[in-house]
PDB file of N, CA and C in Angstrom:
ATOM      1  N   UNK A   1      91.145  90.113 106.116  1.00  0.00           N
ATOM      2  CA  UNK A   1      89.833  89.495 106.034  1.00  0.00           C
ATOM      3  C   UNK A   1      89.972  87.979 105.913  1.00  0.00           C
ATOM      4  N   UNK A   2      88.891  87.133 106.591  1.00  0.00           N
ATOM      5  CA  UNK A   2      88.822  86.001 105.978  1.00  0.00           C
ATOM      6  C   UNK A   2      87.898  85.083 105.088  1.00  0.00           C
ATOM      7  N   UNK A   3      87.097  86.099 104.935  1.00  0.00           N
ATOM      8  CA  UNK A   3      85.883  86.111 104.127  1.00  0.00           C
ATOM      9  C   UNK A   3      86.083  85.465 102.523  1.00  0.00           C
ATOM     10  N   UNK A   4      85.886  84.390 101.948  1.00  0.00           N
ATOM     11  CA  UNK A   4      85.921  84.657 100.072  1.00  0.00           C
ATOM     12  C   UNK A   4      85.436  85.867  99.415  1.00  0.00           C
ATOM     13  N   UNK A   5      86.366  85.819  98.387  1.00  0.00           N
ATOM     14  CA  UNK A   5      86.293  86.731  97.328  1.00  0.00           C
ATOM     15  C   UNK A   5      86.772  88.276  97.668  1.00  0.00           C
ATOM     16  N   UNK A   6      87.972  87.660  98.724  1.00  0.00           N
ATOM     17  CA  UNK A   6      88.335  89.391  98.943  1.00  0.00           C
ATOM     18  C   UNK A   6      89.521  89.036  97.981  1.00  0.00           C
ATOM     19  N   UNK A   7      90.230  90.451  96.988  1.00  0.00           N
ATOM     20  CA  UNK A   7      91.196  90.159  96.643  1.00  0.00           C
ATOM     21  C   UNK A   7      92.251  90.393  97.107  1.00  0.00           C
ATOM     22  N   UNK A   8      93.381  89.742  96.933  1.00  0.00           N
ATOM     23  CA  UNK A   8      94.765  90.065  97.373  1.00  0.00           C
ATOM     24  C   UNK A   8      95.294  91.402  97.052  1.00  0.00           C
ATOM     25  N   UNK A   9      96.082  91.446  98.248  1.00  0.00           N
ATOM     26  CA  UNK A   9      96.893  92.398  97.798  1.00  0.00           C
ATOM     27  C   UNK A   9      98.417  93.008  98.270  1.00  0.00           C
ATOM     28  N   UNK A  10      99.007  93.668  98.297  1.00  0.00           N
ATOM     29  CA  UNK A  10     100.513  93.772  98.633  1.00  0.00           C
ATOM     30  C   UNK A  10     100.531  94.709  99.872  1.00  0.00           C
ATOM     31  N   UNK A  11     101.708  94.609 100.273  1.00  0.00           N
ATOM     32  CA  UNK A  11     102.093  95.388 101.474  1.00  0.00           C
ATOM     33  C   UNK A  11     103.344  95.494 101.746  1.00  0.00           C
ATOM     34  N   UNK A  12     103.874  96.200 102.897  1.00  0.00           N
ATOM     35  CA  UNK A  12     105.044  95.782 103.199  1.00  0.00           C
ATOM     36  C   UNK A  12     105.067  94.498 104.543  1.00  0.00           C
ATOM     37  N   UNK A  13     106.195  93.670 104.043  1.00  0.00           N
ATOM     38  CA  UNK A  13     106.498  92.527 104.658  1.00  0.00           C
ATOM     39  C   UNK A  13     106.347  93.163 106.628  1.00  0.00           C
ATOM     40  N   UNK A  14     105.908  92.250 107.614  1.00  0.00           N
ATOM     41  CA  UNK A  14     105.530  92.405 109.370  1.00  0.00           C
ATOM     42  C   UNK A  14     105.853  91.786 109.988  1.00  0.00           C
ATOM     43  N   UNK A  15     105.555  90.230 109.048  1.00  0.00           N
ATOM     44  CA  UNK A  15     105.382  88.990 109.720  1.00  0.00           C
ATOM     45  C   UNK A  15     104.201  89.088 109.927  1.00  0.00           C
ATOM     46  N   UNK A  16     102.883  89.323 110.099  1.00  0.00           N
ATOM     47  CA  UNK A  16     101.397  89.458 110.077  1.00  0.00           C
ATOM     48  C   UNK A  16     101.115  87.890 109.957  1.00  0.00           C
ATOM     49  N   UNK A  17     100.253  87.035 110.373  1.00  0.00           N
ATOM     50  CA  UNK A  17      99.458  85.894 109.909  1.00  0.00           C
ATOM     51  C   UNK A  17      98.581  86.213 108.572  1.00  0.00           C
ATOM     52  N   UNK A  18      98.265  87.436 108.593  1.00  0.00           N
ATOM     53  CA  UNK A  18      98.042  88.041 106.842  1.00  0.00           C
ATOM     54  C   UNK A  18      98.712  88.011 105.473  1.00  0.00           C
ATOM     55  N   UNK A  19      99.984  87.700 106.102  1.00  0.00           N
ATOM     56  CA  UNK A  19     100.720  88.033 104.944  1.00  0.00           C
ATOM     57  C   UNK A  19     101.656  86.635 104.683  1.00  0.00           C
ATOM     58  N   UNK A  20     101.385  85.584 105.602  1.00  0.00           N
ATOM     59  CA  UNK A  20     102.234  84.417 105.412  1.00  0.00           C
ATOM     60  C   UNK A  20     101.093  83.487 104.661  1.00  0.00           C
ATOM     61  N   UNK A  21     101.474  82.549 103.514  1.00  0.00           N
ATOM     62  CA  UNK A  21     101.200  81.472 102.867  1.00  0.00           C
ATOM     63  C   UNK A  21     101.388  80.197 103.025  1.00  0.00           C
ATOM     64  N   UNK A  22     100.917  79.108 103.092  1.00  0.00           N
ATOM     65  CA  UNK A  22     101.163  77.682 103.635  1.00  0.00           C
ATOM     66  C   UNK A  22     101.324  76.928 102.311  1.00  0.00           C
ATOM     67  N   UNK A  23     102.351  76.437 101.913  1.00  0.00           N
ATOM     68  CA  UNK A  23     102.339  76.124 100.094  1.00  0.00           C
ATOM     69  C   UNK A  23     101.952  74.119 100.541  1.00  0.00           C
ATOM     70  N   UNK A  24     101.227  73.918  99.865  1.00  0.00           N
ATOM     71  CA  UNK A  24     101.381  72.772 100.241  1.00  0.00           C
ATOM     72  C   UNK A  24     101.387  71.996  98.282  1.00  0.00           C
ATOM     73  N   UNK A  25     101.315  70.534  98.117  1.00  0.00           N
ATOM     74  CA  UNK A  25     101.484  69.892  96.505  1.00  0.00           C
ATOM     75  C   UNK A  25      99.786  69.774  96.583  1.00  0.00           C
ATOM     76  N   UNK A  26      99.694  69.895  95.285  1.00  0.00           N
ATOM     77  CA  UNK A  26      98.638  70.384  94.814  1.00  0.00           C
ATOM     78  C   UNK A  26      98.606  69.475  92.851  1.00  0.00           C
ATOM     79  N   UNK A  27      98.460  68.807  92.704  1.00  0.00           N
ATOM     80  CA  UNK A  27      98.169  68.434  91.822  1.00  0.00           C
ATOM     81  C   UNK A  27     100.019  68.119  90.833  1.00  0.00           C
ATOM     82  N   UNK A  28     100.105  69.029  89.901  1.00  0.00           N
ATOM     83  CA  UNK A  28     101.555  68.988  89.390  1.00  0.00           C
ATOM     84  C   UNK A  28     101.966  70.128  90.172  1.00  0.00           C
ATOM     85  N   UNK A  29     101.237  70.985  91.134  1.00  0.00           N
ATOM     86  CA  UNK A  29     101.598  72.252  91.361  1.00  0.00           C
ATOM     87  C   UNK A  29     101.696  72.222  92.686  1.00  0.00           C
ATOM     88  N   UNK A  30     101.264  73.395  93.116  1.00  0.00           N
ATOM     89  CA  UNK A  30     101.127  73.939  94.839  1.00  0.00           C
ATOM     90  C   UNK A  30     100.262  74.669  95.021  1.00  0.00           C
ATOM     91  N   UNK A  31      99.107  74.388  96.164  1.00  0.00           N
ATOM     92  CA  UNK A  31      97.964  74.985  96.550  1.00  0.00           C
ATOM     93  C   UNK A  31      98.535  76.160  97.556  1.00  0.00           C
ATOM     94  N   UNK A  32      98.457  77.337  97.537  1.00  0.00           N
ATOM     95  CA  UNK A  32      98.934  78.647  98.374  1.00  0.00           C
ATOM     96  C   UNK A  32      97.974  79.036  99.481  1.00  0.00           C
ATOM     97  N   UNK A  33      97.858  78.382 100.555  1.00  0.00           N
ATOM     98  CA  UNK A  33      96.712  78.847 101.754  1.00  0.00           C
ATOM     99  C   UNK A  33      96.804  80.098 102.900  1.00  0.00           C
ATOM    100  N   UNK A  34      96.361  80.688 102.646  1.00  0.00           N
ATOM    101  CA  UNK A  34      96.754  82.083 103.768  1.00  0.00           C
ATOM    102  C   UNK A  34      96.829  81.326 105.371  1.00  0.00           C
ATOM    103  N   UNK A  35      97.634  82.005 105.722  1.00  0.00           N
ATOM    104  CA  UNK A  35      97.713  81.588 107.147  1.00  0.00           C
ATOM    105  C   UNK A  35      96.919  81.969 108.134  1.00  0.00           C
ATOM    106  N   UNK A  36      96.262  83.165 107.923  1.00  0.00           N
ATOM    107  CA  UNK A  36      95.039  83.401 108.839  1.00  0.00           C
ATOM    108  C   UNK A  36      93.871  83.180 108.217  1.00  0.00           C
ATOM    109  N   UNK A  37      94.181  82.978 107.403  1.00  0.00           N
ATOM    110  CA  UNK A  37      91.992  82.098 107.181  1.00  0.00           C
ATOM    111  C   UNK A  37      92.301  80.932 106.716  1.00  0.00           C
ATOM    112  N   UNK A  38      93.135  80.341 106.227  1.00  0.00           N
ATOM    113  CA  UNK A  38      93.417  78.587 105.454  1.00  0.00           C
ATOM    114  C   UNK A  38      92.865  78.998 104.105  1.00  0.00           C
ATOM    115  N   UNK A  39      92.431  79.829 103.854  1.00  0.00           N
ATOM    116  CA  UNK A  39      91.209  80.092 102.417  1.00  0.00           C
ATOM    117  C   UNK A  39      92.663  79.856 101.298  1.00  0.00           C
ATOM    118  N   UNK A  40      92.355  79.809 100.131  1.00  0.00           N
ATOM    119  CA  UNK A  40      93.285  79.435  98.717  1.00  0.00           C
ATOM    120  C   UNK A  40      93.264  79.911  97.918  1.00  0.00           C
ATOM    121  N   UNK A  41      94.379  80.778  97.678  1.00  0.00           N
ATOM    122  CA  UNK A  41      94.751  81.763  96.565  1.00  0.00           C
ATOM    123  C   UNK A  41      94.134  81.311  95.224  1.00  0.00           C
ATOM    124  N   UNK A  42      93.186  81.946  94.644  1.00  0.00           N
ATOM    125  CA  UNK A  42      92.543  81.489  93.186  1.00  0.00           C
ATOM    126  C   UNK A  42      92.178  82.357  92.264  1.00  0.00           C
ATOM    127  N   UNK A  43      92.155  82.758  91.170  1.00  0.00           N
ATOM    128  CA  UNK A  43      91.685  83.362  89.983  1.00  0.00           C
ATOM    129  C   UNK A  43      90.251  83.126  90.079  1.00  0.00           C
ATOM    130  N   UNK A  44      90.132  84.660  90.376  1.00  0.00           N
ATOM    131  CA  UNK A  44      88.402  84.753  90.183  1.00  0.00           C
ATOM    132  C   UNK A  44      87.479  84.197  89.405  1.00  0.00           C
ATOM    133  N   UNK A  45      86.623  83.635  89.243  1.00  0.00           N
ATOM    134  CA  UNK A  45      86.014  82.472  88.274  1.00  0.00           C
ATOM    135  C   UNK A  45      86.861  81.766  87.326  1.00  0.00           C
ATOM    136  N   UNK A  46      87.576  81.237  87.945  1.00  0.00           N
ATOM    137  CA  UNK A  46      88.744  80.554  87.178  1.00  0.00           C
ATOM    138  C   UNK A  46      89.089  81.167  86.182  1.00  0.00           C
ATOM    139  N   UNK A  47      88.940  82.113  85.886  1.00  0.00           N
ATOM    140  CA  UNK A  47      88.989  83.232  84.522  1.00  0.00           C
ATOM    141  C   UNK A  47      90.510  82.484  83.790  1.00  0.00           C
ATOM    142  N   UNK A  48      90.899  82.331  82.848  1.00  0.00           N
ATOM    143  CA  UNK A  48      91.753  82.625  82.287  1.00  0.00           C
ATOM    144  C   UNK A  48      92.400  83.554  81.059  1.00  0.00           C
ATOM    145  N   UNK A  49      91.639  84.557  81.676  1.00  0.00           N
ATOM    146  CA  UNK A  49      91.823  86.375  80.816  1.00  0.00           C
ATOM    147  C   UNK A  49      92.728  86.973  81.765  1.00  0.00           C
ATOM    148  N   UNK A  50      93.665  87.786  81.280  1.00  0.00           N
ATOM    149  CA  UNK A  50      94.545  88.611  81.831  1.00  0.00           C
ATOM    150  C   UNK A  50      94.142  89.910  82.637  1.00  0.00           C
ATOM    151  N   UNK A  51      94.591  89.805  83.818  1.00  0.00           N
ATOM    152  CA  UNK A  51      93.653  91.117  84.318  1.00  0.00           C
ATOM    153  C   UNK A  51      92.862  90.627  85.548  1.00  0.00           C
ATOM    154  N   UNK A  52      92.647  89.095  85.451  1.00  0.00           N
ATOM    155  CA  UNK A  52      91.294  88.812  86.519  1.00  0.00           C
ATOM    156  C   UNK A  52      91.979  89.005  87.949  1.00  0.00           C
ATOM    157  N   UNK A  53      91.256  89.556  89.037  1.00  0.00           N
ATOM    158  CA  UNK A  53      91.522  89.191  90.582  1.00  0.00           C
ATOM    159  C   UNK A  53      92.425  88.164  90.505  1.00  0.00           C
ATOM    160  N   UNK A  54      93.442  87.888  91.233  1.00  0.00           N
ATOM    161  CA  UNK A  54      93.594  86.619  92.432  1.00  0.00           C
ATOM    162  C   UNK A  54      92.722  87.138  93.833  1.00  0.00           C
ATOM    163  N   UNK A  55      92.113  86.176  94.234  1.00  0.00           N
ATOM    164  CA  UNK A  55      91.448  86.465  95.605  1.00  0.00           C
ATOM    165  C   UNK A  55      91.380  84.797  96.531  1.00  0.00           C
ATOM    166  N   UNK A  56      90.999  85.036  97.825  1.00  0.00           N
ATOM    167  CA  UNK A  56      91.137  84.101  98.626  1.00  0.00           C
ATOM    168  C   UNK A  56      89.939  83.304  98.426  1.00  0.00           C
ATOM    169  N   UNK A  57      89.565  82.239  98.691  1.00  0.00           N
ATOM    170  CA  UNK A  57      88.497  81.548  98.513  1.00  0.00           C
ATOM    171  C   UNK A  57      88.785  80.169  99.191  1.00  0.00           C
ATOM    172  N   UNK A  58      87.267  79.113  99.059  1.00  0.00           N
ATOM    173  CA  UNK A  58      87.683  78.359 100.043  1.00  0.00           C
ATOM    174  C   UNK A  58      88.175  77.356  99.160  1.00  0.00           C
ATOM    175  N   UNK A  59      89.111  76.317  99.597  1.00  0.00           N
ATOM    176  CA  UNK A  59      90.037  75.582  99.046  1.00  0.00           C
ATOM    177  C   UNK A  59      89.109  74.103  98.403  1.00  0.00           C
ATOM    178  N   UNK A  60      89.170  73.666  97.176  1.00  0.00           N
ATOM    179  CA  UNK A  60      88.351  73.430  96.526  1.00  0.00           C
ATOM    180  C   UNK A  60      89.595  72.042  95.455  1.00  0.00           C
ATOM    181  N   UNK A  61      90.378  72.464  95.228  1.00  0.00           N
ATOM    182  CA  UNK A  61      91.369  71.916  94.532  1.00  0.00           C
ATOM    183  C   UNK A  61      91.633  71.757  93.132  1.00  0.00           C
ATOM    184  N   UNK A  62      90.817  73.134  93.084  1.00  0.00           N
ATOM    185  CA  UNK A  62      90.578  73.289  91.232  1.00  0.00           C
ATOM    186  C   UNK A  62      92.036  73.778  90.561  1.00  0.00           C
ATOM    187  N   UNK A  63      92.316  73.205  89.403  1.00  0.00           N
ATOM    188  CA  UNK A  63      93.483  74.195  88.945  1.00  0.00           C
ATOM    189  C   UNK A  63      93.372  75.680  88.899  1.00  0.00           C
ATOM    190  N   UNK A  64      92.278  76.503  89.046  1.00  0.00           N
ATOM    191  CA  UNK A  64      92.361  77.907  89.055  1.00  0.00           C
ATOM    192  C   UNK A  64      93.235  78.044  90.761  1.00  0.00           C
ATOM    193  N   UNK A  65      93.456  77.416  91.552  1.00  0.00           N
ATOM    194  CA  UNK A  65      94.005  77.412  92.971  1.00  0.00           C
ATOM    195  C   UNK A  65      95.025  76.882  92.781  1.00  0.00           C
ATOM    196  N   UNK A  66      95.697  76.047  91.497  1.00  0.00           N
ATOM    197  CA  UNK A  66      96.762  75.389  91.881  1.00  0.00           C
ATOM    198  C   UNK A  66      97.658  76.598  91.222  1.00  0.00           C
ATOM    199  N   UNK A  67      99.058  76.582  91.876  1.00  0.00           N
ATOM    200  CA  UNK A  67     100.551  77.260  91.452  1.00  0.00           C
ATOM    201  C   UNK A  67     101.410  76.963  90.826  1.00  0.00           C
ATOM    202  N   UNK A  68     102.199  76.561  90.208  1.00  0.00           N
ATOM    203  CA  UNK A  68     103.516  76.706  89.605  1.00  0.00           C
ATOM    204  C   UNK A  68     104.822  77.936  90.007  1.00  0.00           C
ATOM    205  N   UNK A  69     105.678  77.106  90.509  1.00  0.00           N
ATOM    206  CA  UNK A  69     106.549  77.865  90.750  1.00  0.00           C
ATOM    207  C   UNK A  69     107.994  78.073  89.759  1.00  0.00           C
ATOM    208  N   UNK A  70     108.394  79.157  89.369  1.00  0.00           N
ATOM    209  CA  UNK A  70     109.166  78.843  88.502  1.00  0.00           C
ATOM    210  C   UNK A  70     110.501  80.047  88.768  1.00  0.00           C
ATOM    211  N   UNK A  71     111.462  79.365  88.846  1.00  0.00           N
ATOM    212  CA  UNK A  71     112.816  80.172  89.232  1.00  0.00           C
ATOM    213  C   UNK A  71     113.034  81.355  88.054  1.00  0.00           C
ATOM    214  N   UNK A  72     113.209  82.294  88.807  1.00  0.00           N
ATOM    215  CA  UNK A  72     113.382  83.630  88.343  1.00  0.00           C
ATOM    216  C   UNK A  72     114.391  84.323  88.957  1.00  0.00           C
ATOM    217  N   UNK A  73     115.322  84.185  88.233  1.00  0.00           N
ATOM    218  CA  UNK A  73     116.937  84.997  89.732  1.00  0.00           C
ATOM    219  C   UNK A  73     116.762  84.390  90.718  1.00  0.00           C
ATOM    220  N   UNK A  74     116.573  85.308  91.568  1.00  0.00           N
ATOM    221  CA  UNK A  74     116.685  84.144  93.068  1.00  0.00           C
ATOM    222  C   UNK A  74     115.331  84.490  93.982  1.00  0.00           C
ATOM    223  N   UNK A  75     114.256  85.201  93.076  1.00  0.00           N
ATOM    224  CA  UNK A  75     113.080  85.035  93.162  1.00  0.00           C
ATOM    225  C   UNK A  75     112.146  84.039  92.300  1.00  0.00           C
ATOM    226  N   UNK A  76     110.555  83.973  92.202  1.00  0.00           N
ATOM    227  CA  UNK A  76     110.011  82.966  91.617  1.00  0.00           C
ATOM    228  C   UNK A  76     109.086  83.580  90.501  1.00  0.00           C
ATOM    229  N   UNK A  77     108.370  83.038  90.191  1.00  0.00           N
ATOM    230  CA  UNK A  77     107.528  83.679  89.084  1.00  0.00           C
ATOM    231  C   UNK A  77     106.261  82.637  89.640  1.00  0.00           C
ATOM    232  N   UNK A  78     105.358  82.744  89.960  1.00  0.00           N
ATOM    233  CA  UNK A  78     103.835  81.804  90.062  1.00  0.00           C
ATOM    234  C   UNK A  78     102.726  82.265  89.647  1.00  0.00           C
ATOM    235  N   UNK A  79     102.753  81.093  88.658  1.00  0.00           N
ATOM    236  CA  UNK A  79     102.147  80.411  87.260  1.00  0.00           C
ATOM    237  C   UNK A  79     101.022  80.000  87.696  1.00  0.00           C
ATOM    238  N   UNK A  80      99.854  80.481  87.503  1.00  0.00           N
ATOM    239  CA  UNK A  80      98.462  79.516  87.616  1.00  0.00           C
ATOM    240  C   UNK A  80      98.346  78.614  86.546  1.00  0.00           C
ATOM    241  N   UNK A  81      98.219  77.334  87.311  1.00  0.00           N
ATOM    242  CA  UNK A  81      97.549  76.179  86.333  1.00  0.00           C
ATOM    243  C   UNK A  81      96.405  76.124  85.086  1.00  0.00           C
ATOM    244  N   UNK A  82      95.649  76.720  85.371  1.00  0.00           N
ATOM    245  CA  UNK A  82      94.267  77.057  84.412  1.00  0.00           C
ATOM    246  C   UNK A  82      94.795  78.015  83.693  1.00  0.00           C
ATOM    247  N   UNK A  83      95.066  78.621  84.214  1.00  0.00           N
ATOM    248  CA  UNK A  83      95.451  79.692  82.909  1.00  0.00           C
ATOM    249  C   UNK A  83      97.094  80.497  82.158  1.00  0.00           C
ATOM    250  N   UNK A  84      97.600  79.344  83.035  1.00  0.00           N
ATOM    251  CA  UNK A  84      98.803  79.866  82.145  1.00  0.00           C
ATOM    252  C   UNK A  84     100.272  81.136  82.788  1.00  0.00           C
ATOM    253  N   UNK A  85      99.017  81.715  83.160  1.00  0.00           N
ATOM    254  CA  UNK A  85      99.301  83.531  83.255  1.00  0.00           C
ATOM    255  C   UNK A  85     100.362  83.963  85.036  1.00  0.00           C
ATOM    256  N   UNK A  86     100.901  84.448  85.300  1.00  0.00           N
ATOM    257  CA  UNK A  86     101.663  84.879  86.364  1.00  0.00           C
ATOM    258  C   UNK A  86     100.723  85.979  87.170  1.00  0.00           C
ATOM    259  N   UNK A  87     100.998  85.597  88.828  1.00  0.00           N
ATOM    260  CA  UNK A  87     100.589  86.221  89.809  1.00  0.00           C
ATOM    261  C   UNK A  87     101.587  87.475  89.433  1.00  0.00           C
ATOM    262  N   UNK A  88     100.336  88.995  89.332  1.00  0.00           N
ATOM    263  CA  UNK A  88     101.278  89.863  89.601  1.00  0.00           C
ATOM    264  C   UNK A  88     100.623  90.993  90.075  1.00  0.00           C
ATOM    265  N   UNK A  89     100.948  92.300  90.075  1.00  0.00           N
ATOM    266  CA  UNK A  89     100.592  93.572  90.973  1.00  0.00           C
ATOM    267  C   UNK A  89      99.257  94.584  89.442  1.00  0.00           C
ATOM    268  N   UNK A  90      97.958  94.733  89.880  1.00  0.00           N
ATOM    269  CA  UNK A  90      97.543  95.455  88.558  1.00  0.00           C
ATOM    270  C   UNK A  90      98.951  96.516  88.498  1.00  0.00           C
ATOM    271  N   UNK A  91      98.462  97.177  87.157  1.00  0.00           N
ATOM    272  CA  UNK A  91      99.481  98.291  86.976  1.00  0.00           C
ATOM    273  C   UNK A  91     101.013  98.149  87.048  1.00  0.00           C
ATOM    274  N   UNK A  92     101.325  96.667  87.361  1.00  0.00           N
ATOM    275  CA  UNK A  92     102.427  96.692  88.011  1.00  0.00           C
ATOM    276  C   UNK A  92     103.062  97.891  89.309  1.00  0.00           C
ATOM    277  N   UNK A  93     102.358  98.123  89.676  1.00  0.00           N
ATOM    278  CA  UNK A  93     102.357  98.622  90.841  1.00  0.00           C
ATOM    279  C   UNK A  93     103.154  98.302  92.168  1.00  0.00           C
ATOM    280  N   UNK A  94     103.920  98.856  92.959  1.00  0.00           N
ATOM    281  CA  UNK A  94     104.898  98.330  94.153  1.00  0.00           C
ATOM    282  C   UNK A  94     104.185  99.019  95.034  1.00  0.00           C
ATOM    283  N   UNK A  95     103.201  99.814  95.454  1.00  0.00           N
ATOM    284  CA  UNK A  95     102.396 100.627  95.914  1.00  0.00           C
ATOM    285  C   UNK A  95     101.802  99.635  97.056  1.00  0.00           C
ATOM    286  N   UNK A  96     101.824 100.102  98.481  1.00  0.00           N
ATOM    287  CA  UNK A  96     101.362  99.021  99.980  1.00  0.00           C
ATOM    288  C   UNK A  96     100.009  99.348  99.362  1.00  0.00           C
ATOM    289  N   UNK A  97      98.967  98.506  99.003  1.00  0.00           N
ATOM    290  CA  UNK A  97      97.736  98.351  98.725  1.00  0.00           C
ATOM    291  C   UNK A  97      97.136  98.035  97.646  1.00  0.00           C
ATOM    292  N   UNK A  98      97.836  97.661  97.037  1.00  0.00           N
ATOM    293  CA  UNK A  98      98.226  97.108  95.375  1.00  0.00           C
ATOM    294  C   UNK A  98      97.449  95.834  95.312  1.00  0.00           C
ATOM    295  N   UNK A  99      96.478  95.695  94.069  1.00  0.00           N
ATOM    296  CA  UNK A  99      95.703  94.616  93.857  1.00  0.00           C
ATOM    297  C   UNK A  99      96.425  93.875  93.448  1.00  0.00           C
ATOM    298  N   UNK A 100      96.239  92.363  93.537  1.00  0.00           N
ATOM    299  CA  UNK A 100      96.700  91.054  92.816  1.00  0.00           C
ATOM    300  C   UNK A 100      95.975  90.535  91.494  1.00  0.00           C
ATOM    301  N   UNK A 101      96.410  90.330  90.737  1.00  0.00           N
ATOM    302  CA  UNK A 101      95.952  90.051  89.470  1.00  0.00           C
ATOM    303  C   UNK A 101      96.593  89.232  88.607  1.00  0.00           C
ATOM    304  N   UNK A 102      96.011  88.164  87.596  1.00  0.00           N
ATOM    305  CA  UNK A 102      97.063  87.436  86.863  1.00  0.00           C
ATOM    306  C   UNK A 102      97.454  88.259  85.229  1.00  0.00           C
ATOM    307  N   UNK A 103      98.794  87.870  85.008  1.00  0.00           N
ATOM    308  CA  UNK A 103      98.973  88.339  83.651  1.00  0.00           C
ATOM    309  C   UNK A 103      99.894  88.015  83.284  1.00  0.00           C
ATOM    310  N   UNK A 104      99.848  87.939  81.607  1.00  0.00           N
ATOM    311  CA  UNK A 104     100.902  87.396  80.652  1.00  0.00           C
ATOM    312  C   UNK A 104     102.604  87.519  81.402  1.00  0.00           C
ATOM    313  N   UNK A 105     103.386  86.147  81.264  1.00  0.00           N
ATOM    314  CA  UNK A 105     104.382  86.261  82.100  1.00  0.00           C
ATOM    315  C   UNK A 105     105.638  86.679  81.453  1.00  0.00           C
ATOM    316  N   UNK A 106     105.949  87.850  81.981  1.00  0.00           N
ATOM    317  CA  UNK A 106     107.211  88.033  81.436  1.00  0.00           C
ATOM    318  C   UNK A 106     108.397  88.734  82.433  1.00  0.00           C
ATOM    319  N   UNK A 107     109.206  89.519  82.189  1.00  0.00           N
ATOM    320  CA  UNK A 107     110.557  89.917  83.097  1.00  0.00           C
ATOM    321  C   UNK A 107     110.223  91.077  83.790  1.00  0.00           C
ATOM    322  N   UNK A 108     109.309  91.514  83.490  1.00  0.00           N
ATOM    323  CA  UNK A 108     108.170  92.421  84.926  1.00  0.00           C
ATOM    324  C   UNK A 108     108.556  92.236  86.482  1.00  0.00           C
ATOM    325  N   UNK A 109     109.119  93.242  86.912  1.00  0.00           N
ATOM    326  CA  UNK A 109     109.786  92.788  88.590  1.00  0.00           C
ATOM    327  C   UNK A 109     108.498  92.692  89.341  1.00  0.00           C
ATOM    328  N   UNK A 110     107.185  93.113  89.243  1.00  0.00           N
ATOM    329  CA  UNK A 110     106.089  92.473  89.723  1.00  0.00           C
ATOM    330  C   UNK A 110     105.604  91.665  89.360  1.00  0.00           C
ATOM    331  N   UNK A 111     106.016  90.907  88.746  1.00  0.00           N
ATOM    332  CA  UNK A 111     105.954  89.601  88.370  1.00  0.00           C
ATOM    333  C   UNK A 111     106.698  88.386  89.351  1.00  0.00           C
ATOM    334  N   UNK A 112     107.293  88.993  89.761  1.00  0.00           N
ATOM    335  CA  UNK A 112     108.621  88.041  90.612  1.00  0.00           C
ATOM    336  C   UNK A 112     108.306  88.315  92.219  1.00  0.00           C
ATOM    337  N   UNK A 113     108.371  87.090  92.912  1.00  0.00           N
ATOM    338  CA  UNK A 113     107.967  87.102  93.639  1.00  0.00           C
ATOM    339  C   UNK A 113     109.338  86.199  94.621  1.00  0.00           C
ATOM    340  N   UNK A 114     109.406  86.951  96.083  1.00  0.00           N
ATOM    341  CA  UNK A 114     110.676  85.672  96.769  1.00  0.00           C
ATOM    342  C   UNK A 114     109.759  84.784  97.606  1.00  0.00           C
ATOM    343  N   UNK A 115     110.230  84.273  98.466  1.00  0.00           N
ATOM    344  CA  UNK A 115     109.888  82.892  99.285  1.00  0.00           C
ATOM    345  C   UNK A 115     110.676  83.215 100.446  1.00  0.00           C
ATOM    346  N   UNK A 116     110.052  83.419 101.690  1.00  0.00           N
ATOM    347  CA  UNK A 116     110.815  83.227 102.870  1.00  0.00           C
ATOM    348  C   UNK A 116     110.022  82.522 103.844  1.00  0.00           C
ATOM    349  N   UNK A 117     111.012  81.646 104.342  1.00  0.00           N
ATOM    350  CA  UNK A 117     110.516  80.892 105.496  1.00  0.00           C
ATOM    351  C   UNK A 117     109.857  81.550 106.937  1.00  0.00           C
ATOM    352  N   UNK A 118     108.936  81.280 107.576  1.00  0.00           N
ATOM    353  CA  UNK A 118     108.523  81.684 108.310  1.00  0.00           C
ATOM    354  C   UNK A 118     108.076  80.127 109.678  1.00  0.00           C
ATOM    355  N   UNK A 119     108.261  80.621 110.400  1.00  0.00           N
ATOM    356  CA  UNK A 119     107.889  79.593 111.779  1.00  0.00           C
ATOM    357  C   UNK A 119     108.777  78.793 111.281  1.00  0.00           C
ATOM    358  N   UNK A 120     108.124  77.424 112.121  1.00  0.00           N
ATOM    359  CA  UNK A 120     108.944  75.748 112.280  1.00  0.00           C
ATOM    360  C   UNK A 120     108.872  75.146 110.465  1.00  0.00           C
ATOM    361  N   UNK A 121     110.102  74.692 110.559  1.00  0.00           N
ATOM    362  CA  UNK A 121     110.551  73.841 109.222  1.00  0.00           C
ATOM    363  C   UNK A 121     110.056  72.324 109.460  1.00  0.00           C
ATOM    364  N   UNK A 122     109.505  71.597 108.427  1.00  0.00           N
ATOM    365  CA  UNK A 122     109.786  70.387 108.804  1.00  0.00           C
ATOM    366  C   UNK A 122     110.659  69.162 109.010  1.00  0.00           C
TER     367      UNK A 122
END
């Protein structure tokens, strides 16, 4: 979808324009833009309660949109600005259809997230 306020969610990796992110600097952080709509990964009313949506929305440059990335093994952990809390799976869930949601950050393997390059480098 490219609609706001759909929420994220997991899958298995395609290469899809769905499933790739455009990280760009973003304040102290990084703004996360889907590649098929440009829309910006954000915490549903900027909530900073555990549990809320991440969903797409339009890019605005609020800290509920900004990221933090933070090394975790040789995956990442991303930290929303507003609230503190880590992008992760409800339920912790690995399940292809799995909601996105933020929550308290800890050593949770849905919590951890990798980074792969996709298309032209600059």
């Amino acid at each position: 979808s490219t609609s706001d306020g759909v929420q994220l969610t997991v899958s298995s990796c395609n290469g899809a324009s769905n499933q790739t992110w455009n990280l760009s600097t973003q304040g102290s952080g990084f703004r996360l833009a889907a590649g098929n709509s440009g829309k910006c990964a954000g915490v549903k009313d900027a909530s900073t309660s555990a549990g809320k949506a991440v969903q797409q929305e339009s890019c605005t440059g609020s800290t509920s949109q900004t990221w933090e990335l933070t090394a975790s093994g040789s995956n990442y952990r991303v930290v929303n600005a507003n609230s503190d809390k880590c992008l992760n799976t409800k339920d912790n869930s690995t399940s292809s259809g799995a909601l996105v949601q933020q929550n308290s950050c800890d050593s949770v393997s849905t919590k951890q997230w990798s980074l792969q390059p996709t298309g032209s480098q600059p």
